[in-house]
Protein backbone atom coordinates (compact mmCIF):
# COMPACT_ATOMS: atom_id res chain seq x y z
CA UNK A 1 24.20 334.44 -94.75
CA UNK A 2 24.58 336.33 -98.17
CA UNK A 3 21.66 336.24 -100.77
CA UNK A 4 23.13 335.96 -105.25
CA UNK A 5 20.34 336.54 -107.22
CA UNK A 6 21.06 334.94 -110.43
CA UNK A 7 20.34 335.63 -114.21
CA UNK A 8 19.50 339.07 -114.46
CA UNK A 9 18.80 340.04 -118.54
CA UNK A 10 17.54 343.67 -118.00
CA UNK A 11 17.71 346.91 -116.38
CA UNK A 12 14.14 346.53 -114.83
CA UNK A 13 15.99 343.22 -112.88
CA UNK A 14 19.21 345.31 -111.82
CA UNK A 15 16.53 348.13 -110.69
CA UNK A 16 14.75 345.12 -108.36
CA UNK A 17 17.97 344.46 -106.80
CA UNK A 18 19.06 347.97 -106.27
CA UNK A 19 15.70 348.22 -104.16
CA UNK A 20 16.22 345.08 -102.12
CA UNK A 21 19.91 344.82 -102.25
CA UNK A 22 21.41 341.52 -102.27
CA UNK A 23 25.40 340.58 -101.82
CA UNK A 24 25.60 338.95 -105.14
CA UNK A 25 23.60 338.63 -108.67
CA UNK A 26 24.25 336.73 -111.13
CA UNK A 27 25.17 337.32 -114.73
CA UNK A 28 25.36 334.22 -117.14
CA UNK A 29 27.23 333.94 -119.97
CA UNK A 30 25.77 330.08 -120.93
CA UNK A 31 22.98 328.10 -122.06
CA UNK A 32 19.92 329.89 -123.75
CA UNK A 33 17.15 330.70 -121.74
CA UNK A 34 19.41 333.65 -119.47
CA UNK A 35 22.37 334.16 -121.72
CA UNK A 36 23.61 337.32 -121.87
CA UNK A 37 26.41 338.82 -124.22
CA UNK A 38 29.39 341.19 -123.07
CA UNK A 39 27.15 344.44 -123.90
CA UNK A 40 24.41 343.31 -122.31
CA UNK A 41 26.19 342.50 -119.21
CA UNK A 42 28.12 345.48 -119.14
CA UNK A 43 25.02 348.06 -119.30
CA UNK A 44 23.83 346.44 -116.69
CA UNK A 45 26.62 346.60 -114.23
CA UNK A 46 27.14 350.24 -115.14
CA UNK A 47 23.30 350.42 -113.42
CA UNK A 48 23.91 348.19 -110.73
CA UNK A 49 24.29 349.70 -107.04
CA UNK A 50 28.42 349.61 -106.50
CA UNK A 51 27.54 347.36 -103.13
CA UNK A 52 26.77 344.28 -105.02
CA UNK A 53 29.09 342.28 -106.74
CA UNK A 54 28.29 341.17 -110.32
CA UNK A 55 29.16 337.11 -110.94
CA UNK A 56 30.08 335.55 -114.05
CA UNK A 57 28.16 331.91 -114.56
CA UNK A 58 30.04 330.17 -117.41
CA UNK A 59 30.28 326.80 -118.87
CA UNK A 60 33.04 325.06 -120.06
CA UNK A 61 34.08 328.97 -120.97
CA UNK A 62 37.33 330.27 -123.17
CA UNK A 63 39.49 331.48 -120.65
CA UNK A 64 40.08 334.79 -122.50
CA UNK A 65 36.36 335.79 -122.93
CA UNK A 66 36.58 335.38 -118.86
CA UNK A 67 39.64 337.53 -118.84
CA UNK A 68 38.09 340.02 -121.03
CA UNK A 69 34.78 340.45 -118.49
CA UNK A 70 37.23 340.86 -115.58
CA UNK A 71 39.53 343.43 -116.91
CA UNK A 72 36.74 345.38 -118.04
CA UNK A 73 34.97 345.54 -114.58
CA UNK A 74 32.25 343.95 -116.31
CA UNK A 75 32.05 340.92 -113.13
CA UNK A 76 33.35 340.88 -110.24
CA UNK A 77 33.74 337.14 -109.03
CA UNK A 78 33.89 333.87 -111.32
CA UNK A 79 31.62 331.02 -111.40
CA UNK A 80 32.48 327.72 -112.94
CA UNK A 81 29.21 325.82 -113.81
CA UNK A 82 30.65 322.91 -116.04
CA UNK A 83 33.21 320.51 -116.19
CA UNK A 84 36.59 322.80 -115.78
CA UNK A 85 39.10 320.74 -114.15
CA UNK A 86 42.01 321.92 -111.65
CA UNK A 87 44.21 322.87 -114.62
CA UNK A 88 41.67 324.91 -115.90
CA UNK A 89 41.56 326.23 -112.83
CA UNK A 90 45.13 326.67 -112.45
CA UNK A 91 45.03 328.21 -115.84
CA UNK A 92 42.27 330.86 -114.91
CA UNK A 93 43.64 331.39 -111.05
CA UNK A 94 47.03 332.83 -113.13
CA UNK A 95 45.57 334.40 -115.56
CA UNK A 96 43.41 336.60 -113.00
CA UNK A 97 45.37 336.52 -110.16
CA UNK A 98 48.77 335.88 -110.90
CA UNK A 99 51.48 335.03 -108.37
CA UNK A 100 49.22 336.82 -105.40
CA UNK A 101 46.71 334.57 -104.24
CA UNK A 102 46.01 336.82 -101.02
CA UNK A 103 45.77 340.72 -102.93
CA UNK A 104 42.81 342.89 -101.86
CA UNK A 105 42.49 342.76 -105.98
CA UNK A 106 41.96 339.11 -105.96
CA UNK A 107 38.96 337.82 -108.44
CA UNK A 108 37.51 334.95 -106.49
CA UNK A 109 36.22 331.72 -108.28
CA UNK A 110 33.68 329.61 -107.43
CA UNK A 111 33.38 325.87 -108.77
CA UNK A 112 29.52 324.95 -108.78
CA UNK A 113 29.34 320.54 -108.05
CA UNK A 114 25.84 318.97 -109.22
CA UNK A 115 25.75 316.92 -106.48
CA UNK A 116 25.84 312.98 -106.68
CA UNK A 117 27.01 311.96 -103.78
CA UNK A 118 29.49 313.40 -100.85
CA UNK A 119 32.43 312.04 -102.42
CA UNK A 120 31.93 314.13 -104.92
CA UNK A 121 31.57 317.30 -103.20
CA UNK A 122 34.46 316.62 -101.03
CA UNK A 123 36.93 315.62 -104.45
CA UNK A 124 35.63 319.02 -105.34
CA UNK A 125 36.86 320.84 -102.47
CA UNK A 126 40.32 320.29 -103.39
CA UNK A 127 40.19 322.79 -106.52
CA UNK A 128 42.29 325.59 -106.22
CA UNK A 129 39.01 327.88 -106.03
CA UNK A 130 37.35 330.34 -103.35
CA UNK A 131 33.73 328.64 -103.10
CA UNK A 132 31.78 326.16 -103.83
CA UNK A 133 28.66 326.24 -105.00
CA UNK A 134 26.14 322.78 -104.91
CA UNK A 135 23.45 322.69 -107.44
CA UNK A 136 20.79 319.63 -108.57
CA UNK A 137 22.56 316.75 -111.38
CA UNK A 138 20.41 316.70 -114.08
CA UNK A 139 21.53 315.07 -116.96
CA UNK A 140 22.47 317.37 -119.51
CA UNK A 141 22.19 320.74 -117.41
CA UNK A 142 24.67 322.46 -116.31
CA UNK A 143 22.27 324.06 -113.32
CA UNK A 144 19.46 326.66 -113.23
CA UNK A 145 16.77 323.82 -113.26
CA UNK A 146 14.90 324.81 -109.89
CA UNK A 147 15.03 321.74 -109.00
CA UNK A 148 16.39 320.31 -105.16
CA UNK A 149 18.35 317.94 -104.17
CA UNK A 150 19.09 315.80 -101.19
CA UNK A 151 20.44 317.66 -98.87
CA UNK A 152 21.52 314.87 -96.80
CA UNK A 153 24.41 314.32 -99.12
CA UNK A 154 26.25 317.80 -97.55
CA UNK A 155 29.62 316.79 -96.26
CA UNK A 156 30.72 319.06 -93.63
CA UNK A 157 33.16 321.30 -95.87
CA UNK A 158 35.99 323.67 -94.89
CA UNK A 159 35.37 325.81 -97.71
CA UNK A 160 32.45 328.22 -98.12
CA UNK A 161 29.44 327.17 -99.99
CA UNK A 162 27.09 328.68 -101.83
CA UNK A 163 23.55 326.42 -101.92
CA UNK A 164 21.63 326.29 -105.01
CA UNK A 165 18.84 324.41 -106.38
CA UNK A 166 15.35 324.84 -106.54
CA UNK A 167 15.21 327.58 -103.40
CA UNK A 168 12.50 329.54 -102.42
CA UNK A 169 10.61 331.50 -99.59
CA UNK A 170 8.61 328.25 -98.44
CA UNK A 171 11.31 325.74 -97.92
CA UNK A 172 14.66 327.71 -97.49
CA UNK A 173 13.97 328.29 -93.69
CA UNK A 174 13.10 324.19 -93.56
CA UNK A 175 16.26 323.35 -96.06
CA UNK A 176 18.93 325.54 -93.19
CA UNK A 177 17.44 323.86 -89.83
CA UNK A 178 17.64 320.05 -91.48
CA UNK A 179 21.45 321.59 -92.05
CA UNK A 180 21.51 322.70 -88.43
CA UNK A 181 19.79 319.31 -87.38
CA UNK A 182 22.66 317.45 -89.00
CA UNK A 183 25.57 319.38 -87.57
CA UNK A 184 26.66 320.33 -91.10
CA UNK A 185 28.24 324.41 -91.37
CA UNK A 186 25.54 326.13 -92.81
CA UNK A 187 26.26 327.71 -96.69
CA UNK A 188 27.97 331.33 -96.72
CA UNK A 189 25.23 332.22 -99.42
CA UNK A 190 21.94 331.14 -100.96
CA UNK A 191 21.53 331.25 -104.53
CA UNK A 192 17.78 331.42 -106.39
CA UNK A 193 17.44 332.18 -109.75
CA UNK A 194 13.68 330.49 -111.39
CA UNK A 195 11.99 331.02 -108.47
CA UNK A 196 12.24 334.60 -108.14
CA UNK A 197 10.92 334.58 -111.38
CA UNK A 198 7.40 334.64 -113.37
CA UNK A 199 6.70 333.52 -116.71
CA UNK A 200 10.91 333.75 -117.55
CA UNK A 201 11.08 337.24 -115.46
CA UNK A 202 12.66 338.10 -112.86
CA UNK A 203 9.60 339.59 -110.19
CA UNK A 204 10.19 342.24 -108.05
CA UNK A 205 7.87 340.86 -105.25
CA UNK A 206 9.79 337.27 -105.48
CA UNK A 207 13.00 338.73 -104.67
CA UNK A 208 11.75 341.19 -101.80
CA UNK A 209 10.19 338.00 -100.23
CA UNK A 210 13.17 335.84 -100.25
CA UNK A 211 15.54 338.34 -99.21
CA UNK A 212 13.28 339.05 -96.21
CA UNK A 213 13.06 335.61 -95.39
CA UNK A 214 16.85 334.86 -95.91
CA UNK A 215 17.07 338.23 -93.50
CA UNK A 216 15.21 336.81 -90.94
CA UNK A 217 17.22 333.24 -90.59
CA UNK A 218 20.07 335.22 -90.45
């Protein structure tokens, strides 16, 4: 089970990681309270360890800025955290990737779902994308709330999945065996973001402890 550590704004958070590697961080280009520019993002992916992959969060993005990111080595994967449709999809899938979907230099995408209801998650698995990723609804958020939902919704999914929303060290361990209880395939990664954080920062000791725990389920 792979760990993303999202929202990093400075070099002290890329220097946390690089200590207590994850697979995945996050880097997001959205919202206000971790927005980060182009410069900003690429500073810190010249610092970050080459074993972790850097991942774009956007919103309802202009596909060129996304291009522009990629073809600078600036991110590594693509996450789509608003209401991009398949031809947007489509759109980005050809403008990375071109004719070959199957290329060792293929930029996987990710399409995050706040869940609803299992309908919804499984419409969602029909995008022409690499991952999911399901996050809390909250009315006018696109994600990043810390807050959980009902995991009960889960459809059993053929695609990978990435599980967000409101994650930590006390309840992740509980969150995987209701998963396990259930019969549903477990997620391919975790994502936390607020609560390996204090006072808006990323903390050091947050994201050792939920990488150890995430170790130790694994």
């Amino acid at each position: 089970m792979k760990i993303k550590i999202c929202g990093l704004k400075r070099i002290e958070d890329v220097n946390y990681v690089n200590q207590y590697p994850p697979e995945w961080v996050g880097f997001v280009f959205a919202g206000e309270k971790r927005k980060i520019d182009f410069d900003t993002a690429k500073q810190l992916k010249q610092h970050l360890d080459s074993s972790i992959k850097a991942v774009g969060v956007f919103v309802n993005a202009e596909l060129s800025y996304i291009e522009k990111l990629v073809k600078n080595h600036v991110i590594d994967i693509v996450q789509l955290h608003g209401d991009e449709d398949g031809d947007y999809v489509n759109q980005l899938q050809e403008l990375l990737n071109g004719n070959d979907k199957s290329g060792t230099e293929q930029v996987l995408v990710i399409k995050a779902v706040r869940v609803k209801d299992a309908k919804q998650v499984l419409d969602a698995e029909q995008l022409p994308v690499d991952y999911l990723l399901l996050d809390a609804f909250k009315e006018d958020e696109y994600g990043g709330s810390g807050k959980v939902f009902d995991h009960s919704l889960i459809p059993n999914l053929t695609k990978p999945y990435l599980l967000a929303g409101g994650i930590h060290c006390d309840n992740v361990t509980n969150i995987i065996d209701s998963l396990k209880a259930r019969g549903i395939k477990l997620p391919f990664c975790v994502d936390v973001s607020s609560s390996v954080e204090t006072d808006g920062y990323k903390d050091e000791k947050k994201i050792r402890d939920i990488i150890h725990v995430v170790r130790k389920i694994d």
